[in-house]
PDB file of N, CA and C in Angstrom:
ATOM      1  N   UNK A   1     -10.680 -36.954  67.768  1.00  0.00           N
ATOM      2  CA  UNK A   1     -10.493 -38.246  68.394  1.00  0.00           C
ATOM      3  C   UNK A   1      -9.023 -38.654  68.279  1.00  0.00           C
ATOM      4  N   UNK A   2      -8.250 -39.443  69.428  1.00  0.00           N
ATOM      5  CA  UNK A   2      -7.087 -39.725  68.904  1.00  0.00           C
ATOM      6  C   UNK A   2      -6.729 -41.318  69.055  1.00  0.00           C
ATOM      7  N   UNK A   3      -8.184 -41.950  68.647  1.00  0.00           N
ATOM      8  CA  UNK A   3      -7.589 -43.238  68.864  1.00  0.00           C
ATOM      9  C   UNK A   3      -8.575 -43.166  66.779  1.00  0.00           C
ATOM     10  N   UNK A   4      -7.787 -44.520  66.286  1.00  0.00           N
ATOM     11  CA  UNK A   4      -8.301 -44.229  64.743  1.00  0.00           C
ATOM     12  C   UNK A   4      -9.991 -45.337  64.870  1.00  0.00           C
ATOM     13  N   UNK A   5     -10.534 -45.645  64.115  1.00  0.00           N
ATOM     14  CA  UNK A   5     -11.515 -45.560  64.155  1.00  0.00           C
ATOM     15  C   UNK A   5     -11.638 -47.680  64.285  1.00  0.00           C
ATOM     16  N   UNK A   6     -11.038 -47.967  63.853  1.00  0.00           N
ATOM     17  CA  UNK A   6     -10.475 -49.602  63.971  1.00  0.00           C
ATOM     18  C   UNK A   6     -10.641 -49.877  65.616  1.00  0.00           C
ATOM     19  N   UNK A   7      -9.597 -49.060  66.165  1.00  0.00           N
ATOM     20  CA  UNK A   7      -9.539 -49.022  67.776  1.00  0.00           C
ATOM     21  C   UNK A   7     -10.696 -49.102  67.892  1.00  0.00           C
ATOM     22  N   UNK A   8     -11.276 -48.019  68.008  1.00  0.00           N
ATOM     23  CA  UNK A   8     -12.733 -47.550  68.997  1.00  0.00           C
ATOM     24  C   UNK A   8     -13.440 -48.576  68.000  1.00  0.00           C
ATOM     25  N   UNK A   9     -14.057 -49.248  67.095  1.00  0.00           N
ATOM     26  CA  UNK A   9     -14.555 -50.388  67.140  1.00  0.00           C
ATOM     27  C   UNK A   9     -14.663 -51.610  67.587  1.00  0.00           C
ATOM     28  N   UNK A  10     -13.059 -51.846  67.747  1.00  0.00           N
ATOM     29  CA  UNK A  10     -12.241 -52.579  68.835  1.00  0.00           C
ATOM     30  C   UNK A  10     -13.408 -52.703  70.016  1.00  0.00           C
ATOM     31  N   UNK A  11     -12.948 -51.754  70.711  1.00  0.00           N
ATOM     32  CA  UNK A  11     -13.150 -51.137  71.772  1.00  0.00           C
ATOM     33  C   UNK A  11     -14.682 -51.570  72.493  1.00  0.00           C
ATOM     34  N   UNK A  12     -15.401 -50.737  71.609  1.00  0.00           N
ATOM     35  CA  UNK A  12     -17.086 -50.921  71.700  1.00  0.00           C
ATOM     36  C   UNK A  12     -17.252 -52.525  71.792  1.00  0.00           C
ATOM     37  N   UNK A  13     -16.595 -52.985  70.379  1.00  0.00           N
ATOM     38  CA  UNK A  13     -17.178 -54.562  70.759  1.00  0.00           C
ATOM     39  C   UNK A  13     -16.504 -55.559  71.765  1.00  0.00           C
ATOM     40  N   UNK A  14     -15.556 -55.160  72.525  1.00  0.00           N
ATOM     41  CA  UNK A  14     -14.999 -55.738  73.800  1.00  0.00           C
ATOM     42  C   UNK A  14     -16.216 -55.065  74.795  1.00  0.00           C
ATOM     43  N   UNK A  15     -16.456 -53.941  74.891  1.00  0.00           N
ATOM     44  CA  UNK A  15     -17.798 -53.708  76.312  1.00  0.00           C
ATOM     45  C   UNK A  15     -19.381 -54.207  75.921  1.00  0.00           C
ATOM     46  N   UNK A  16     -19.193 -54.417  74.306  1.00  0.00           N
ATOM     47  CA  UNK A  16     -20.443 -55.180  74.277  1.00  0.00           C
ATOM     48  C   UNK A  16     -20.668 -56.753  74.446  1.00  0.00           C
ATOM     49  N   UNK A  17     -19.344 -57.332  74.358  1.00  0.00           N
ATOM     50  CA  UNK A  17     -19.509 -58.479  74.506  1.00  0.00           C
ATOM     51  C   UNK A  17     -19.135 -59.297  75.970  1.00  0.00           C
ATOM     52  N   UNK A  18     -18.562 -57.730  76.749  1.00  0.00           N
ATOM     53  CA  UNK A  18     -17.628 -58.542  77.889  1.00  0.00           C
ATOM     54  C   UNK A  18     -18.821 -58.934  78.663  1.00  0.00           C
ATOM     55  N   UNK A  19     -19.947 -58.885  78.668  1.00  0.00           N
ATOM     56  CA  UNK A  19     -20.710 -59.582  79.859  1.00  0.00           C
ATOM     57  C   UNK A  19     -21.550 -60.746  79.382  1.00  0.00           C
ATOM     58  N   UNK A  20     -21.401 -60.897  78.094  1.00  0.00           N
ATOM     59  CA  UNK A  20     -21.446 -62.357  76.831  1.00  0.00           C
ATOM     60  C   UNK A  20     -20.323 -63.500  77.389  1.00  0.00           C
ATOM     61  N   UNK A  21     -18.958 -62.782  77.917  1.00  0.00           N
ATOM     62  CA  UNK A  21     -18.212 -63.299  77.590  1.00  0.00           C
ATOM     63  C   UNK A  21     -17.317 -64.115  79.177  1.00  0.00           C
ATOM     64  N   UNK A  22     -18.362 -63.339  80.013  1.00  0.00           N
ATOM     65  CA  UNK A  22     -18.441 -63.693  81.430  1.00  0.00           C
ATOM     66  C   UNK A  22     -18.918 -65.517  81.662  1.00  0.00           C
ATOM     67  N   UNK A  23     -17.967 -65.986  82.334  1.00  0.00           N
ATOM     68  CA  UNK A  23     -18.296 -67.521  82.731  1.00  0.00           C
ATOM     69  C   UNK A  23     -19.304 -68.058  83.801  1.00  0.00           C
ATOM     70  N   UNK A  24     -19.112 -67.108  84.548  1.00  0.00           N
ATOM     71  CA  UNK A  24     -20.627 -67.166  85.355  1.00  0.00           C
ATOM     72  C   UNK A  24     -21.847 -67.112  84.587  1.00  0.00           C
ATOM     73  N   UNK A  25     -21.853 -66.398  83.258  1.00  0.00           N
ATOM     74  CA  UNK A  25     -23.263 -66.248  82.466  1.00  0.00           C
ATOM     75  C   UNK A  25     -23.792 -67.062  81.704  1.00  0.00           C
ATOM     76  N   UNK A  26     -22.035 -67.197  80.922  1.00  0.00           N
ATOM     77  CA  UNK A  26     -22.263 -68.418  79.362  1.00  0.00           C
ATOM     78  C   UNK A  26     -21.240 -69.256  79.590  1.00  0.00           C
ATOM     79  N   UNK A  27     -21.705 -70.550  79.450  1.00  0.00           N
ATOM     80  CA  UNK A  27     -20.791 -71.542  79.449  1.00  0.00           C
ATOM     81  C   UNK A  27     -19.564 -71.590  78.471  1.00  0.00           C
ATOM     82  N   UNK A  28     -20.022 -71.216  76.896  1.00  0.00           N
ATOM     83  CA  UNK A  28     -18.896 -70.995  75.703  1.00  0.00           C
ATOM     84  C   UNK A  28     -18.828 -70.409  75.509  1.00  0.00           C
ATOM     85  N   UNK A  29     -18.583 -68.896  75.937  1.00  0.00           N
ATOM     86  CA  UNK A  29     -17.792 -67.935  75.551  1.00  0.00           C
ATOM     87  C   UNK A  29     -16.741 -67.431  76.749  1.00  0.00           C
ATOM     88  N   UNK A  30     -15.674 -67.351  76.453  1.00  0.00           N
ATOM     89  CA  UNK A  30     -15.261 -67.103  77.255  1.00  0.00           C
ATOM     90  C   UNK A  30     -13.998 -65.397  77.103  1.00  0.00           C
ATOM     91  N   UNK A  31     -13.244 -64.823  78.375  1.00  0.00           N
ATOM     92  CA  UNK A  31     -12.326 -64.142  77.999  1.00  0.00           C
ATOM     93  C   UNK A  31     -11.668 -63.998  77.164  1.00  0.00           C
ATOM     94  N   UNK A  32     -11.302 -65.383  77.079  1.00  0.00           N
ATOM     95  CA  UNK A  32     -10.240 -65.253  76.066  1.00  0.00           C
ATOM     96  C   UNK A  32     -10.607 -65.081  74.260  1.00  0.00           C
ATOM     97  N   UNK A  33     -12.008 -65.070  74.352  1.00  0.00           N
ATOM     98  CA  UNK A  33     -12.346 -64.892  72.728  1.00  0.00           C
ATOM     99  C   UNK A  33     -12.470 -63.830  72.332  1.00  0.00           C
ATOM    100  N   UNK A  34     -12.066 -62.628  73.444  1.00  0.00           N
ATOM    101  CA  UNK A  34     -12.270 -61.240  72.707  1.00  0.00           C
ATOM    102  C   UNK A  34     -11.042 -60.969  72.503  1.00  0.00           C
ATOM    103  N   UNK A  35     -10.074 -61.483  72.559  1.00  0.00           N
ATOM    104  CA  UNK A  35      -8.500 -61.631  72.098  1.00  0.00           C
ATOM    105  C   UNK A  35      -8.844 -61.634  70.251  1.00  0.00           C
ATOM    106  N   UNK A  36      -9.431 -62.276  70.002  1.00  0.00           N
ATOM    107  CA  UNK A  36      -9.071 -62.837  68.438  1.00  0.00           C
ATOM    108  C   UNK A  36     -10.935 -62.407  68.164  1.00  0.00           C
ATOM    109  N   UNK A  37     -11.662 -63.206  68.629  1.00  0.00           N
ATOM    110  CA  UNK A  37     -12.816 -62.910  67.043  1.00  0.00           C
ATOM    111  C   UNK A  37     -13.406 -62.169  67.548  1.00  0.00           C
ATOM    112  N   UNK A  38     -13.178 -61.339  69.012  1.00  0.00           N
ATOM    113  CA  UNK A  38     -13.816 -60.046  68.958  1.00  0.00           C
ATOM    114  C   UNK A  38     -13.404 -59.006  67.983  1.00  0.00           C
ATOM    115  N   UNK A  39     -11.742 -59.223  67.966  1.00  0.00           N
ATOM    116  CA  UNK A  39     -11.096 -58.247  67.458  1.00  0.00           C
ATOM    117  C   UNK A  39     -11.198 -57.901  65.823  1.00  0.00           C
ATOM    118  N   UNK A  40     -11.230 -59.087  65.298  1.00  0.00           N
ATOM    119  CA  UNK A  40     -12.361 -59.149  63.865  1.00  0.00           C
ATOM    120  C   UNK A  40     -13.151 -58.857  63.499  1.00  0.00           C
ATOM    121  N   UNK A  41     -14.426 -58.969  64.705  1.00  0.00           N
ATOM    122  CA  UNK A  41     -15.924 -58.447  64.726  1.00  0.00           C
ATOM    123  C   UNK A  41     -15.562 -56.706  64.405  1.00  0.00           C
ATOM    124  N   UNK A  42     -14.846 -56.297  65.346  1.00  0.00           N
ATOM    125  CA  UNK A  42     -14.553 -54.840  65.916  1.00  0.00           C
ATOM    126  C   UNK A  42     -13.851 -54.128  63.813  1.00  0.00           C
ATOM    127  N   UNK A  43     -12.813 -54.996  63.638  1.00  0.00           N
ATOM    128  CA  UNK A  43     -11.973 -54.274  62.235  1.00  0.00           C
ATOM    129  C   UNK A  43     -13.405 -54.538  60.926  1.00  0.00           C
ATOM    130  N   UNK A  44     -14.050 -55.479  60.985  1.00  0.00           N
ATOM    131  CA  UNK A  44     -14.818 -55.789  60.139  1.00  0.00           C
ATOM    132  C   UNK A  44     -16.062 -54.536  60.471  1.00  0.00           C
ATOM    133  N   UNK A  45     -16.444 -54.251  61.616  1.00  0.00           N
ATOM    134  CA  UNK A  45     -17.454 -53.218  61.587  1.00  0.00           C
ATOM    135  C   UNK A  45     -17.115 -52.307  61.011  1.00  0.00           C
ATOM    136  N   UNK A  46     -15.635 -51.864  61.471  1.00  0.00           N
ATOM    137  CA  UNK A  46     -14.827 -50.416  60.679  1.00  0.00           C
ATOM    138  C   UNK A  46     -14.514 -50.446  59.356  1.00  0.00           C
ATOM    139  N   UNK A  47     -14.425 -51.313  58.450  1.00  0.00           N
ATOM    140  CA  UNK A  47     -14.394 -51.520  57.184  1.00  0.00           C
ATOM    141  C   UNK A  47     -15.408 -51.294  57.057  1.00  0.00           C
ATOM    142  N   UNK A  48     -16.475 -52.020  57.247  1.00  0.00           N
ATOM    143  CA  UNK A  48     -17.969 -51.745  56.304  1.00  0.00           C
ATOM    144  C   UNK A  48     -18.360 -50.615  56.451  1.00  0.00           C
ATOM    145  N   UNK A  49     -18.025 -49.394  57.716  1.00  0.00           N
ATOM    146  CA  UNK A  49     -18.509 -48.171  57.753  1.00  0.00           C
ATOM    147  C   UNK A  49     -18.031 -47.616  57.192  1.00  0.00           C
ATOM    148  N   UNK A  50     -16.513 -47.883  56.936  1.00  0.00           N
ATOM    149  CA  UNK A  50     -15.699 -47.150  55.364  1.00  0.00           C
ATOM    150  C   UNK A  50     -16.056 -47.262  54.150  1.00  0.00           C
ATOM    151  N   UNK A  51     -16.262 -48.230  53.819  1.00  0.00           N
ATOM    152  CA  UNK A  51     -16.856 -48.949  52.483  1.00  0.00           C
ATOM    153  C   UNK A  51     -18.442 -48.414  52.543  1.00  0.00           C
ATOM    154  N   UNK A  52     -19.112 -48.079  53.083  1.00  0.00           N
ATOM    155  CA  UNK A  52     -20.471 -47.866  52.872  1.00  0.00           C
ATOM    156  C   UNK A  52     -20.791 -46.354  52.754  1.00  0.00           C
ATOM    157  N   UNK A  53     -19.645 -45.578  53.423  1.00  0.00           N
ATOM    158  CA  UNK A  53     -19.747 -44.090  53.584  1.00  0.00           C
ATOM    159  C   UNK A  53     -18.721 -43.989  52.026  1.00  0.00           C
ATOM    160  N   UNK A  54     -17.980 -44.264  51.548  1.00  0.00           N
ATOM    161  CA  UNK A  54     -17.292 -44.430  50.234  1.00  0.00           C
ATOM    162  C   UNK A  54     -18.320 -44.506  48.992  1.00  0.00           C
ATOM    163  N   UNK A  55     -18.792 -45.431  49.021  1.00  0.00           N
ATOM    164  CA  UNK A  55     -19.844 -45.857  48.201  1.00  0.00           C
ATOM    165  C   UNK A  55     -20.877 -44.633  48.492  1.00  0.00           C
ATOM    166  N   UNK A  56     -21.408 -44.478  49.359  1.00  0.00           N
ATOM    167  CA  UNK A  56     -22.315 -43.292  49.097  1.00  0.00           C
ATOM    168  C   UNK A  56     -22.195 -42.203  48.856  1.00  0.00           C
ATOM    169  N   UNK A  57     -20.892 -41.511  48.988  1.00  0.00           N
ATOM    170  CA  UNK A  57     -20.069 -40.630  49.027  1.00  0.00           C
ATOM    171  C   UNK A  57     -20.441 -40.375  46.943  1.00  0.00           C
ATOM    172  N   UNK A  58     -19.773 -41.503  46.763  1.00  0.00           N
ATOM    173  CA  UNK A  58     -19.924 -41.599  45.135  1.00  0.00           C
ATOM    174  C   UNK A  58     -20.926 -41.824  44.621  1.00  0.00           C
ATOM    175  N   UNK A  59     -21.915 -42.469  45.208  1.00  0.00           N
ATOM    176  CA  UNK A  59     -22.510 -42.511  44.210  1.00  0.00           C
ATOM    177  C   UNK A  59     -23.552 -40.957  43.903  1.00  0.00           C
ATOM    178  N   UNK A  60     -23.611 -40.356  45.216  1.00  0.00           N
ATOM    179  CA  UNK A  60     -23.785 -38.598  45.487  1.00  0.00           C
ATOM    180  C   UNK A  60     -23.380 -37.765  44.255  1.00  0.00           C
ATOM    181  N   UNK A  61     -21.810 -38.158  43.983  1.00  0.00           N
ATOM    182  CA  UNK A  61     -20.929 -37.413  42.997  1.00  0.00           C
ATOM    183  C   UNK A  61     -21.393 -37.980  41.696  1.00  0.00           C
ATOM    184  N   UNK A  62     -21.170 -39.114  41.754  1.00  0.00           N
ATOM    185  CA  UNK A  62     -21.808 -39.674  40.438  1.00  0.00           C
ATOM    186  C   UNK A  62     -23.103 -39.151  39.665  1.00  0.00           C
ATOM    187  N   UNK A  63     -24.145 -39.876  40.432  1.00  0.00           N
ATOM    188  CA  UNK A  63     -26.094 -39.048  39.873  1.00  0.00           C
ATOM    189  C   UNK A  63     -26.651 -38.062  40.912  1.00  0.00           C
ATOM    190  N   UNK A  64     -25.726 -38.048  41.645  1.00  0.00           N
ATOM    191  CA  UNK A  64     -26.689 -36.788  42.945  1.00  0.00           C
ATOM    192  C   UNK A  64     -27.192 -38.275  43.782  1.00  0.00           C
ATOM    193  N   UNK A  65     -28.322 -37.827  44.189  1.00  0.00           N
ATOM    194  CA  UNK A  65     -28.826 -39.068  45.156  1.00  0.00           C
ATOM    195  C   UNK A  65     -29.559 -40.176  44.790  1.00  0.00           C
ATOM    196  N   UNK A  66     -28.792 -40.664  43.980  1.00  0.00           N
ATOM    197  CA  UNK A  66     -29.111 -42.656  44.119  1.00  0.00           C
ATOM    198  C   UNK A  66     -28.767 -43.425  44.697  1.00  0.00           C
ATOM    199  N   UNK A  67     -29.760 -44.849  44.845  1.00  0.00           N
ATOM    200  CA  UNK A  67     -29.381 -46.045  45.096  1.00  0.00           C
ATOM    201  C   UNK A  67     -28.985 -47.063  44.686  1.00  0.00           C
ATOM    202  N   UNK A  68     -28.720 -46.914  43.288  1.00  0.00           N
ATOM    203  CA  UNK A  68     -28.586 -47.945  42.469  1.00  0.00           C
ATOM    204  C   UNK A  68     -27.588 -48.361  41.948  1.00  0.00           C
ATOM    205  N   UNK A  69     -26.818 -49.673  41.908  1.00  0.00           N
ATOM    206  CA  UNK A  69     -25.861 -49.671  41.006  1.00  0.00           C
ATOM    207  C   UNK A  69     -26.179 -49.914  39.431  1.00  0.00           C
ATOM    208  N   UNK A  70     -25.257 -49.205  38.785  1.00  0.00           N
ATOM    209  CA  UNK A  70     -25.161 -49.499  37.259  1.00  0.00           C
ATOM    210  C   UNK A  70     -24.222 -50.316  36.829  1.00  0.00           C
ATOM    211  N   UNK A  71     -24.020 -50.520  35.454  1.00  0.00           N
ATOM    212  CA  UNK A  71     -22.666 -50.452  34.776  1.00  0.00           C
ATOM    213  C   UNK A  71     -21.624 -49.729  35.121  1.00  0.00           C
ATOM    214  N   UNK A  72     -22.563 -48.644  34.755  1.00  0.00           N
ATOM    215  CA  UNK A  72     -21.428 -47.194  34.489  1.00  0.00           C
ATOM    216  C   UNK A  72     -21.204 -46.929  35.733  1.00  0.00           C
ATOM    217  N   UNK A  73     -21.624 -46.536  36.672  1.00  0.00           N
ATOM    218  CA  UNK A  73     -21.362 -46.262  38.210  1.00  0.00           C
ATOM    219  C   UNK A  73     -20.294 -47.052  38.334  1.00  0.00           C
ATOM    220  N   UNK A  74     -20.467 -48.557  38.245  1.00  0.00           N
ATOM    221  CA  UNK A  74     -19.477 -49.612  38.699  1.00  0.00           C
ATOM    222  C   UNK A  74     -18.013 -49.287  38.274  1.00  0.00           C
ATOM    223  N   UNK A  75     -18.062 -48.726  36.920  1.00  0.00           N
ATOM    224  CA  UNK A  75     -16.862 -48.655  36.063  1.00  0.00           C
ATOM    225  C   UNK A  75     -16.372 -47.665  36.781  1.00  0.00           C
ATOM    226  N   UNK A  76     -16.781 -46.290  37.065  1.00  0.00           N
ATOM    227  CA  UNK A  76     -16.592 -44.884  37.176  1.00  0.00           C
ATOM    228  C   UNK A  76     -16.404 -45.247  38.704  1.00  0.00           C
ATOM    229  N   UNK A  77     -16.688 -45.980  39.320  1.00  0.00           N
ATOM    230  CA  UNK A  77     -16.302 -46.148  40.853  1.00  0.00           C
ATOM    231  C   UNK A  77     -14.758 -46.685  41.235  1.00  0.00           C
ATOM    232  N   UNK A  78     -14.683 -47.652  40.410  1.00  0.00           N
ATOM    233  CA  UNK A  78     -13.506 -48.245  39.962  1.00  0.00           C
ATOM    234  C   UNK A  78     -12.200 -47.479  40.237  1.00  0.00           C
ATOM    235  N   UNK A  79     -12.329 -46.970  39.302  1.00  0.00           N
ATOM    236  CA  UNK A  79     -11.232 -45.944  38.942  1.00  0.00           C
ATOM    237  C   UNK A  79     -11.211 -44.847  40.033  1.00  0.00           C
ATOM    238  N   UNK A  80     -11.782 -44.877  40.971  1.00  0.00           N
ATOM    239  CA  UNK A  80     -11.805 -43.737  41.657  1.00  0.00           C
ATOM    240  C   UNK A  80     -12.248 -43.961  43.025  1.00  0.00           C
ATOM    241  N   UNK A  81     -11.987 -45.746  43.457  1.00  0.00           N
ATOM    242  CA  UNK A  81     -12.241 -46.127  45.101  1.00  0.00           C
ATOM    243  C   UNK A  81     -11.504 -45.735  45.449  1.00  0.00           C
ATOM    244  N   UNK A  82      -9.565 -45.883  45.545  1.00  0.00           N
ATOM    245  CA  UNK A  82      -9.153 -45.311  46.033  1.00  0.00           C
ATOM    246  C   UNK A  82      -9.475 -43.748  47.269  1.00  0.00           C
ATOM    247  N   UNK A  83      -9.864 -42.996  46.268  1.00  0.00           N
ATOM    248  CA  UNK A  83      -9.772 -41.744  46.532  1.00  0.00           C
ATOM    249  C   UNK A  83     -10.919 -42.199  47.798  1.00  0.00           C
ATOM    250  N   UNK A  84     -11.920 -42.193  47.073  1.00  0.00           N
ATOM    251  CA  UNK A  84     -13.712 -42.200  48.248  1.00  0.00           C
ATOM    252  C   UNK A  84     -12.788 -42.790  49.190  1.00  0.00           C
ATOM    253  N   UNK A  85     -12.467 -43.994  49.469  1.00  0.00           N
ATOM    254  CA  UNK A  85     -12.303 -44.539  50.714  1.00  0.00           C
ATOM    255  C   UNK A  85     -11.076 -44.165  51.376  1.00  0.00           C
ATOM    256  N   UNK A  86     -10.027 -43.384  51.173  1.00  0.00           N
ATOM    257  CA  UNK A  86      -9.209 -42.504  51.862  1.00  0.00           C
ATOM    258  C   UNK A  86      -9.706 -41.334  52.779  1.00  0.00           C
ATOM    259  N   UNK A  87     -10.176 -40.728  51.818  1.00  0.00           N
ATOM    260  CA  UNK A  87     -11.593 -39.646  52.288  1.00  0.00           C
ATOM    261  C   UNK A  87     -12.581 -39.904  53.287  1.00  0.00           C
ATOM    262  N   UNK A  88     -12.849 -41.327  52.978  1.00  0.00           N
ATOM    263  CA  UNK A  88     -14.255 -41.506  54.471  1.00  0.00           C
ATOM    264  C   UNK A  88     -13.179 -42.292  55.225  1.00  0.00           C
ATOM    265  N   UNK A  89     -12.238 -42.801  54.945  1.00  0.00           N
ATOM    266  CA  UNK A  89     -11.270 -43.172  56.590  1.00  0.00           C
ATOM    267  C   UNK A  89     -11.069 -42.306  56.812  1.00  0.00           C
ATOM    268  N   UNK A  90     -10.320 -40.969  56.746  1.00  0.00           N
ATOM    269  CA  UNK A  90      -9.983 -39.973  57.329  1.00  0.00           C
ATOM    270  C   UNK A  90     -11.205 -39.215  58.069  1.00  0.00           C
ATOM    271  N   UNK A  91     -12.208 -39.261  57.344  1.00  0.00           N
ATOM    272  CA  UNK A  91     -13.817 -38.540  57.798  1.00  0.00           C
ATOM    273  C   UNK A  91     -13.919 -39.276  59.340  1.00  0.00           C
ATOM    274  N   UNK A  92     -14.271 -41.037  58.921  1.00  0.00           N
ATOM    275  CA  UNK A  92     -14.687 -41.438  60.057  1.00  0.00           C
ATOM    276  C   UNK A  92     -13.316 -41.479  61.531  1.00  0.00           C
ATOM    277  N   UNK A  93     -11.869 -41.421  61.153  1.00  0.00           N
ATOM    278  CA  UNK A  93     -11.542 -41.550  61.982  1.00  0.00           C
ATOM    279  C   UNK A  93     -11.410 -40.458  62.957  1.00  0.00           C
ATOM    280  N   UNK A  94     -11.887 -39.342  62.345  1.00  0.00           N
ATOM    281  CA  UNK A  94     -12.122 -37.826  63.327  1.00  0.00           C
ATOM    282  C   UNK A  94     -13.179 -37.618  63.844  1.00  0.00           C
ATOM    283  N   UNK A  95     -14.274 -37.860  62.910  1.00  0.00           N
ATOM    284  CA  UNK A  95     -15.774 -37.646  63.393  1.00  0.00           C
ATOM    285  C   UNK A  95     -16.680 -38.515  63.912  1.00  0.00           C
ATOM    286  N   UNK A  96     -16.405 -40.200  63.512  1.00  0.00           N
ATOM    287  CA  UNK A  96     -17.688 -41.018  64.155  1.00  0.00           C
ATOM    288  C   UNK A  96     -17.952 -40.829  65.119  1.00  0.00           C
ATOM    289  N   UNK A  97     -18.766 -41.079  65.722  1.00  0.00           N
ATOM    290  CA  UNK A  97     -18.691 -40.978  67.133  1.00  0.00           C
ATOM    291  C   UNK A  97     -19.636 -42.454  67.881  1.00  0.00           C
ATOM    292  N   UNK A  98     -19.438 -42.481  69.229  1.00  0.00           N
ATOM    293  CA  UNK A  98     -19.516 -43.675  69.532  1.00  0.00           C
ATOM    294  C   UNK A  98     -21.191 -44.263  69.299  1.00  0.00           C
ATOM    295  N   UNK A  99     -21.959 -43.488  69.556  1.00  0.00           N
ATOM    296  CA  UNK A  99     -23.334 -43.678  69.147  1.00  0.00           C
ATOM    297  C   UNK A  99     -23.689 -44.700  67.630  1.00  0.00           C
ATOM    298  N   UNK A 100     -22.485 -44.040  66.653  1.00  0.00           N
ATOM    299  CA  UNK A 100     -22.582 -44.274  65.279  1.00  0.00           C
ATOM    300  C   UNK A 100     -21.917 -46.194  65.263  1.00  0.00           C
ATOM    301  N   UNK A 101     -20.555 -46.095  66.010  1.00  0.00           N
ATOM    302  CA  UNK A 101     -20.440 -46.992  66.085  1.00  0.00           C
ATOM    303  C   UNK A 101     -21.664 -48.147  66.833  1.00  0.00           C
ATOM    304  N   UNK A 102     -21.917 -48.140  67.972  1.00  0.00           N
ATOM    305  CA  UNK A 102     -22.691 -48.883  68.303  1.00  0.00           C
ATOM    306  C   UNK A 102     -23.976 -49.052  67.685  1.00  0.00           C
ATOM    307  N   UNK A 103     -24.270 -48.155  67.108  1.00  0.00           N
ATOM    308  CA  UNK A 103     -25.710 -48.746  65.841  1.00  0.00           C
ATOM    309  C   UNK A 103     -25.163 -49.265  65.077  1.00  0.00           C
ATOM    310  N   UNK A 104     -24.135 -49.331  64.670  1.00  0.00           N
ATOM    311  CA  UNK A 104     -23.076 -50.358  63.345  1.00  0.00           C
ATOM    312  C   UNK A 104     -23.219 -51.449  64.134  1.00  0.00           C
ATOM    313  N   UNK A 105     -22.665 -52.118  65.046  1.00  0.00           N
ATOM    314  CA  UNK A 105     -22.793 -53.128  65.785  1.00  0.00           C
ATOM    315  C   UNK A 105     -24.100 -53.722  65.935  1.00  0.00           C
ATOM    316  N   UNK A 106     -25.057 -52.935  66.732  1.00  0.00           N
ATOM    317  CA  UNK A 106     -26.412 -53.079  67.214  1.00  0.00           C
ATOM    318  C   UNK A 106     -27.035 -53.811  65.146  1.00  0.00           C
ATOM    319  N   UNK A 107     -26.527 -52.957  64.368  1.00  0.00           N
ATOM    320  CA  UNK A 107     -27.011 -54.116  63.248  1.00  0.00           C
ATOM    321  C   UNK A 107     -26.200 -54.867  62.317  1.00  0.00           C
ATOM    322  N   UNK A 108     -25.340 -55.383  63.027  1.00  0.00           N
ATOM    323  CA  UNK A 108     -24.588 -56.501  63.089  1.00  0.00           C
ATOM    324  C   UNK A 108     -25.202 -57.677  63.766  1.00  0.00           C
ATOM    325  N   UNK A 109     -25.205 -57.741  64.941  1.00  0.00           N
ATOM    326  CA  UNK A 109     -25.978 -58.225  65.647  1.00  0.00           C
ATOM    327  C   UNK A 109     -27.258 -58.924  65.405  1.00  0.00           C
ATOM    328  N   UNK A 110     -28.071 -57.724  65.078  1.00  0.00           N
ATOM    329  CA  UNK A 110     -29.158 -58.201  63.835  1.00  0.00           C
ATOM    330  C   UNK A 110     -29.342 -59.236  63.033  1.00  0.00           C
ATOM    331  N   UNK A 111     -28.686 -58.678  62.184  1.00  0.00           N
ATOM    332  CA  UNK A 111     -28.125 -59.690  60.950  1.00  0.00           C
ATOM    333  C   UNK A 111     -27.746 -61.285  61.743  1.00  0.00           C
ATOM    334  N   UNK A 112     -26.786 -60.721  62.501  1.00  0.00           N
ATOM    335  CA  UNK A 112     -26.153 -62.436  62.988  1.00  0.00           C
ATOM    336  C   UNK A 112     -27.556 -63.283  63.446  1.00  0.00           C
ATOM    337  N   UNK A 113     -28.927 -62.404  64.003  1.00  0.00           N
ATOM    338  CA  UNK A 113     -29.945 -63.303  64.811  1.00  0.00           C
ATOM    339  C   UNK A 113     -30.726 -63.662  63.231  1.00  0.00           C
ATOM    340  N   UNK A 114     -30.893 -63.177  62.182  1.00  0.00           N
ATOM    341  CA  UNK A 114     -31.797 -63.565  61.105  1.00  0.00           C
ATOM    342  C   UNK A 114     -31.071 -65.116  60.278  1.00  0.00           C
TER     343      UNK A 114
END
């Protein structure tokens, strides 16, 4: 891929929202809001897919396959986010692919209706 993974989140949530964002459809939303809190929506999806592929990444290395946080996990994570989340930015900005993104969104979305 040669756009980084921020972009193409970007991206996705400008074509998911541009017909949200149409004035013929909705009275308050308009063009101009995918300037700014689309563009938030879009960096905030790409963080949490970093941060969540990081975290699982470790906690893999840590006990093999758990879900749980500990103490000790917490401590031993600590010292060693750096690394995980260099590792899954570089992962996701070659490999996500757009499918992945838009189920990130699609439960975003979610969340925002509960």
């Amino acid at each position: 891929m040669s756009k980084s993974l921020n972009a193409r989140c970007i991206r996705r949530w400008e074509l998911q929202m541009r017909d949200v964002c149409d004035s013929k459809i909705n009275p308050w939303w308009r063009k101009r809001d995918l300037r700014g809190y689309i563009r938030e929506c879009g960096l905030i999806t790409a963080y949490c897919m970093v941060e969540r592929m990081a975290e699982d990444n470790a906690k893999v290395d840590f006990q093999g396959d758990t879900f749980s946080w500990s103490p000790e996990f917490s401590a031993w994570y600590d010292e060693r986010r750096d690394h995980y989340l260099k590792e899954a930015r570089d992962y996701l900005n070659e490999e996500a692919t757009t499918d992945e993104i838009d189920e990130e969104i699609q439960n975003e979305l979610e969340a925002w209706n509960d």
